[in-house]
C-alpha atoms as a PDB file:
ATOM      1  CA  UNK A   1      10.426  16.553 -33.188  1.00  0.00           C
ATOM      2  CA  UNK A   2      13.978  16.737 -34.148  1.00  0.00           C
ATOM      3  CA  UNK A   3      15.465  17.504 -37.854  1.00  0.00           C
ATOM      4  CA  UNK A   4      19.005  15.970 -38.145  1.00  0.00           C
ATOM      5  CA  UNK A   5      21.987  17.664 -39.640  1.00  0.00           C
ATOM      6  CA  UNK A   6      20.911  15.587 -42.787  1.00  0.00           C
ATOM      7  CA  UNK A   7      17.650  17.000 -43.063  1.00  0.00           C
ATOM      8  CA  UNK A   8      15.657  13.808 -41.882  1.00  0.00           C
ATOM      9  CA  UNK A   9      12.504  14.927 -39.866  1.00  0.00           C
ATOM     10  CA  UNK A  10      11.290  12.833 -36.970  1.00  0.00           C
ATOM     11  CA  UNK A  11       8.680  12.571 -34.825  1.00  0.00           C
ATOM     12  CA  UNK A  12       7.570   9.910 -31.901  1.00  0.00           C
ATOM     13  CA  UNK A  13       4.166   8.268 -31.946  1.00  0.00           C
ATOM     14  CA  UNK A  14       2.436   6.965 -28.647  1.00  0.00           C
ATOM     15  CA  UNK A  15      -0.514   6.220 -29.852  1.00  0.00           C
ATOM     16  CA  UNK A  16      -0.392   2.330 -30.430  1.00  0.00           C
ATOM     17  CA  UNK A  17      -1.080   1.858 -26.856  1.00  0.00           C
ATOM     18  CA  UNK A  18      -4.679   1.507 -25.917  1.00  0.00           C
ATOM     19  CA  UNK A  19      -7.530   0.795 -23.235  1.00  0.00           C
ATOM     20  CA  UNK A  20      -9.583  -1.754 -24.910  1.00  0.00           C
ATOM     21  CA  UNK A  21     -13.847  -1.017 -24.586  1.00  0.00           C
ATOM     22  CA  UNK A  22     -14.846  -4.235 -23.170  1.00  0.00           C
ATOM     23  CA  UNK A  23     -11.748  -6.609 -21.316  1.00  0.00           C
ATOM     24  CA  UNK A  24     -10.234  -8.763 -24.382  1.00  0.00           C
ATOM     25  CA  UNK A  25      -8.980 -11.318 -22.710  1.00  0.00           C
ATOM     26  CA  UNK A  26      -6.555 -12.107 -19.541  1.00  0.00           C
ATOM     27  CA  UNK A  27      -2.957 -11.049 -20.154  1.00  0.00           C
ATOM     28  CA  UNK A  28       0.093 -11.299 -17.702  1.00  0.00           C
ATOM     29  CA  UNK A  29       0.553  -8.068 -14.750  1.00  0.00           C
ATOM     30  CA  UNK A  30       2.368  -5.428 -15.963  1.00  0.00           C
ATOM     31  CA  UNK A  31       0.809  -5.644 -19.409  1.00  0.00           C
ATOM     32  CA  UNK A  32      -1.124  -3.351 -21.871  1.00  0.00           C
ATOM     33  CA  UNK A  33      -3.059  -3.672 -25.298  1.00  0.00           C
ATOM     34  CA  UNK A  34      -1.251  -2.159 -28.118  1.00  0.00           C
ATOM     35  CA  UNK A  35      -2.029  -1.515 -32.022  1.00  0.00           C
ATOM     36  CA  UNK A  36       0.584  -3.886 -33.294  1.00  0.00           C
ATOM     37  CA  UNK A  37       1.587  -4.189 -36.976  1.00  0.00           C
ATOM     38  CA  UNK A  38       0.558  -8.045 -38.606  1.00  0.00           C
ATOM     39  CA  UNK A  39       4.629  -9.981 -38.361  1.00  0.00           C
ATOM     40  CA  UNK A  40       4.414 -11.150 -41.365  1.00  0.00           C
ATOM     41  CA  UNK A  41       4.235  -7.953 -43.089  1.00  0.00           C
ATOM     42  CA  UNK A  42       8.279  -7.196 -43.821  1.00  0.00           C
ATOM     43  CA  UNK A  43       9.652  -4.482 -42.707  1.00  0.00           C
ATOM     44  CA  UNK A  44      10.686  -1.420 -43.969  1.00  0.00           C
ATOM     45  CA  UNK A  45       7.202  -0.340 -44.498  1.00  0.00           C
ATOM     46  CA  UNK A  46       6.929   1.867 -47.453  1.00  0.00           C
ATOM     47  CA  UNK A  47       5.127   5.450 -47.221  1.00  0.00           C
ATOM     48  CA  UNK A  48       2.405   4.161 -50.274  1.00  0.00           C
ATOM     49  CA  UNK A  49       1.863   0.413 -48.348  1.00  0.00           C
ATOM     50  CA  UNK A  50      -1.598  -0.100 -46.464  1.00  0.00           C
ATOM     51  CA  UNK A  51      -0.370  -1.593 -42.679  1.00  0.00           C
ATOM     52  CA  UNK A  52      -2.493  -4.544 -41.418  1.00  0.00           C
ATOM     53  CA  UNK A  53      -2.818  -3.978 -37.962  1.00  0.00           C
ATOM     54  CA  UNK A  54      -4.000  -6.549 -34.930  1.00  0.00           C
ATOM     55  CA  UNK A  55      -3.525  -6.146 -31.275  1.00  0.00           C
ATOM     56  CA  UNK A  56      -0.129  -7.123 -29.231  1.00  0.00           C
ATOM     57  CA  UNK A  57       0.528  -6.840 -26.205  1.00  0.00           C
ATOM     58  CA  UNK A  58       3.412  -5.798 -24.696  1.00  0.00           C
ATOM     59  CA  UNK A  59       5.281  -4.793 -20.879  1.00  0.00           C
ATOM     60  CA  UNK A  60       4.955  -1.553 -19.396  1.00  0.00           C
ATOM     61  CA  UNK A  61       7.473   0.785 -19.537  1.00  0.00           C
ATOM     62  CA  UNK A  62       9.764   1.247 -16.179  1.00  0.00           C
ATOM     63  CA  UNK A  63      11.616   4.329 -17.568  1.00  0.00           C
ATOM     64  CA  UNK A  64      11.891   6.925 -20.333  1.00  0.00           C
ATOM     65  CA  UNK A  65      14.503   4.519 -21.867  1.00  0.00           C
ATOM     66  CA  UNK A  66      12.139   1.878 -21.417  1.00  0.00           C
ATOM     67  CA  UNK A  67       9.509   4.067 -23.237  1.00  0.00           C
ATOM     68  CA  UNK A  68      11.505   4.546 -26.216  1.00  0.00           C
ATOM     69  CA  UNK A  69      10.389   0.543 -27.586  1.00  0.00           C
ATOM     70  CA  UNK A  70       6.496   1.593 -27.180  1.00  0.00           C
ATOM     71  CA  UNK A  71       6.935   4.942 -28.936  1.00  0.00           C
ATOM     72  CA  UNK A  72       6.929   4.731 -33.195  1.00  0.00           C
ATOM     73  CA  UNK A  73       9.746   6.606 -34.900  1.00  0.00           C
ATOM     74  CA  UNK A  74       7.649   8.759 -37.590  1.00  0.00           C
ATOM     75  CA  UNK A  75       8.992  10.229 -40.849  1.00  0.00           C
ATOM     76  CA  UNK A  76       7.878  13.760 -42.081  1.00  0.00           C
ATOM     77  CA  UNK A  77       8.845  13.996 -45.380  1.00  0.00           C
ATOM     78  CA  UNK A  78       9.458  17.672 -47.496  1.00  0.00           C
ATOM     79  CA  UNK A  79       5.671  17.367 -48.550  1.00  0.00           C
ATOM     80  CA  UNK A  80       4.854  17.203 -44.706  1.00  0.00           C
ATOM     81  CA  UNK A  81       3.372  13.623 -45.328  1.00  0.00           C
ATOM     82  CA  UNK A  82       3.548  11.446 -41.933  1.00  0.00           C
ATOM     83  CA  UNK A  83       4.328   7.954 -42.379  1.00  0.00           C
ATOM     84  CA  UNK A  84       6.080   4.506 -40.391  1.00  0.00           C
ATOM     85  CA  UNK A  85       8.848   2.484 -41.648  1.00  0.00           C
ATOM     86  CA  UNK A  86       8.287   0.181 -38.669  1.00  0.00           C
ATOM     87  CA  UNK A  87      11.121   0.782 -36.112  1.00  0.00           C
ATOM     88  CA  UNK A  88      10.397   1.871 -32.479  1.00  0.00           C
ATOM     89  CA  UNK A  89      12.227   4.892 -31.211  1.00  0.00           C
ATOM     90  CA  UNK A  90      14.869   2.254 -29.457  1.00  0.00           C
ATOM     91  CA  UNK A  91      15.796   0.332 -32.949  1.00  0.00           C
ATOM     92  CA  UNK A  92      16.833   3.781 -34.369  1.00  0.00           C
ATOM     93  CA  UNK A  93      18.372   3.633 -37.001  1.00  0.00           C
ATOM     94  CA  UNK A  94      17.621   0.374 -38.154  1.00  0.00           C
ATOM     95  CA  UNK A  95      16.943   1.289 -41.694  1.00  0.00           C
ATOM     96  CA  UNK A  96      19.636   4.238 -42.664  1.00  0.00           C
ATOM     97  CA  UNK A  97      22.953   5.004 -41.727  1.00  0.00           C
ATOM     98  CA  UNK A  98      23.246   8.437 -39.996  1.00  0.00           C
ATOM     99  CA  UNK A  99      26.362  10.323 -40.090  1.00  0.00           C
ATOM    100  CA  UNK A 100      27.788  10.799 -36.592  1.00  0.00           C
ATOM    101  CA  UNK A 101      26.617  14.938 -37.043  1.00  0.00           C
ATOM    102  CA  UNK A 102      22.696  13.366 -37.507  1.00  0.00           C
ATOM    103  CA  UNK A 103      23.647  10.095 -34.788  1.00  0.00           C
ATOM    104  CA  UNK A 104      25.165  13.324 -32.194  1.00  0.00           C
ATOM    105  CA  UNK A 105      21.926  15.395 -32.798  1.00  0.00           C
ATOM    106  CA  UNK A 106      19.337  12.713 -32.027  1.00  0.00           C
ATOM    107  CA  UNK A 107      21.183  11.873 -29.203  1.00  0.00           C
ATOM    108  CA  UNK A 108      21.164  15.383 -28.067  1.00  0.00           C
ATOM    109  CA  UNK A 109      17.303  15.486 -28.864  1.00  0.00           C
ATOM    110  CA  UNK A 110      16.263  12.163 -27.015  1.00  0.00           C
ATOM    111  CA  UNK A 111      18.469  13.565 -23.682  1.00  0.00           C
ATOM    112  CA  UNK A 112      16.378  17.095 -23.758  1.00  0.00           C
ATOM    113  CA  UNK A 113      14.539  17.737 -21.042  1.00  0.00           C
ATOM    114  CA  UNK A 114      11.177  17.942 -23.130  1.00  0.00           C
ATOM    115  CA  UNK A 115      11.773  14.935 -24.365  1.00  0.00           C
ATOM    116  CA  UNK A 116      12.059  13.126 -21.529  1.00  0.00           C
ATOM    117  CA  UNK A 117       9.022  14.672 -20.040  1.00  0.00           C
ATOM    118  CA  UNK A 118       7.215  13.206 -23.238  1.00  0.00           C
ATOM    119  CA  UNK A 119       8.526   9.926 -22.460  1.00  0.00           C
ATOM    120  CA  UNK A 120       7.698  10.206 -18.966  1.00  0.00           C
ATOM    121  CA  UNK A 121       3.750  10.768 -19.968  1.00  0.00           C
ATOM    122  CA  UNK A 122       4.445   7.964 -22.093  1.00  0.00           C
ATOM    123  CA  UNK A 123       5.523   5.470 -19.348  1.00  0.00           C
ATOM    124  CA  UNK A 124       2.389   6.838 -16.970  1.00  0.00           C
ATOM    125  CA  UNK A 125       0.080   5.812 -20.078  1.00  0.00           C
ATOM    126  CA  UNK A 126       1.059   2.493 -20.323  1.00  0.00           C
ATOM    127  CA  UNK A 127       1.307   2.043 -16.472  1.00  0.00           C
ATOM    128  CA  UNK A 128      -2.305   3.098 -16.160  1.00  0.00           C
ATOM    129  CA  UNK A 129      -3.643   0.959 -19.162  1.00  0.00           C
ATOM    130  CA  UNK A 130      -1.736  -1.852 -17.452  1.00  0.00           C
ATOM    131  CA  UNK A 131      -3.436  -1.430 -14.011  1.00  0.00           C
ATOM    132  CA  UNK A 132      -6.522  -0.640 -15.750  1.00  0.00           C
ATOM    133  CA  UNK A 133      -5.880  -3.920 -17.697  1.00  0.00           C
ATOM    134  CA  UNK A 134      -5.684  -6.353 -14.668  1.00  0.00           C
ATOM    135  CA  UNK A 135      -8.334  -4.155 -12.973  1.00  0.00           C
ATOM    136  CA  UNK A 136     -10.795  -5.398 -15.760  1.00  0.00           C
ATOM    137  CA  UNK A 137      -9.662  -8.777 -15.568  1.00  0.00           C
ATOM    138  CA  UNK A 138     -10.064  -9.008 -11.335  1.00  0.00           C
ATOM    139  CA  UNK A 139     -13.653  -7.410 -12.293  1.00  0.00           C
ATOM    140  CA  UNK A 140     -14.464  -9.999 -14.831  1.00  0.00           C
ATOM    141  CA  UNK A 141     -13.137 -12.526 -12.545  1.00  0.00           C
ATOM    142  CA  UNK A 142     -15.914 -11.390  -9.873  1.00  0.00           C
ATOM    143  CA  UNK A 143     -18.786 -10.935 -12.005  1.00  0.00           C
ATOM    144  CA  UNK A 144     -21.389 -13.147 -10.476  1.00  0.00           C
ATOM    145  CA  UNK A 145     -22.814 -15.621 -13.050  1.00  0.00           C
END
């Protein structure tokens, strides 16, 4: 979790992806479940707005880079509060203008060798919960009647 030059805390959230209970329904190879936010709420989110959330689906991460869009770019503010604007780790920063001290630092952060063990376990999440998706499906398929 860095803290820019600035003072802006950040952390990265993984936990939108998810392994359904019971199969939802067929969805291309490659694919996982995710908690998705409802598009027609606007984005930036604000830290006192309830999120309506659904379910999305969404490719499988290749690569830590790749991981970056599944991962949620979290705000800790100075009262330690945890909250989403709604931008993925690869849109940052959509909604502020970093200096090019804070834009060097997070750059520095995402490159760290921590960090891209993180994303790492983040693309081996959604890799399993994508085989384990079309897994259920071929099971479903051959479910006698």
């Amino acid at each position: 979790m860095p803290q820019l030059p600035s003072g802006l805390r950040l952390a990265l959230d993984a936990s939108a992806p998810f392994q359904p209970t019971e199969p939802l329904w067929p969805i291309p190879a490659g694919h996982y479940f995710r908690a998705a936010p409802d598009p027609t709420m606007p984005r930036p989110y604000r830290r006192d707005q309830p999120l309506r959330m659904g379910i999305g689906v969404i490719a499988a991460p290749k690569t830590p880079s790749e991981a970056l869009a599944h991962c949620r770019l979290i705000r800790i503010d100075d009262d330690n509060m945890t909250w989403w604007k709604g931008e993925y780790a690869h849109e940052f920063p959509k909604f502020e203008t970093l200096d090019a001290d804070d834009l060097a630092a997070w750059q520095e952060w995402l490159a760290a060798e921590r960090t891209q063990r993180f994303l790492q376990s983040v693309v081996d999440k959604c890799q399993r919960l994508a085989l384990r998706a079309a897994l259920d499906h071929v099971d479903r398929v051959m479910e006698p009647n």
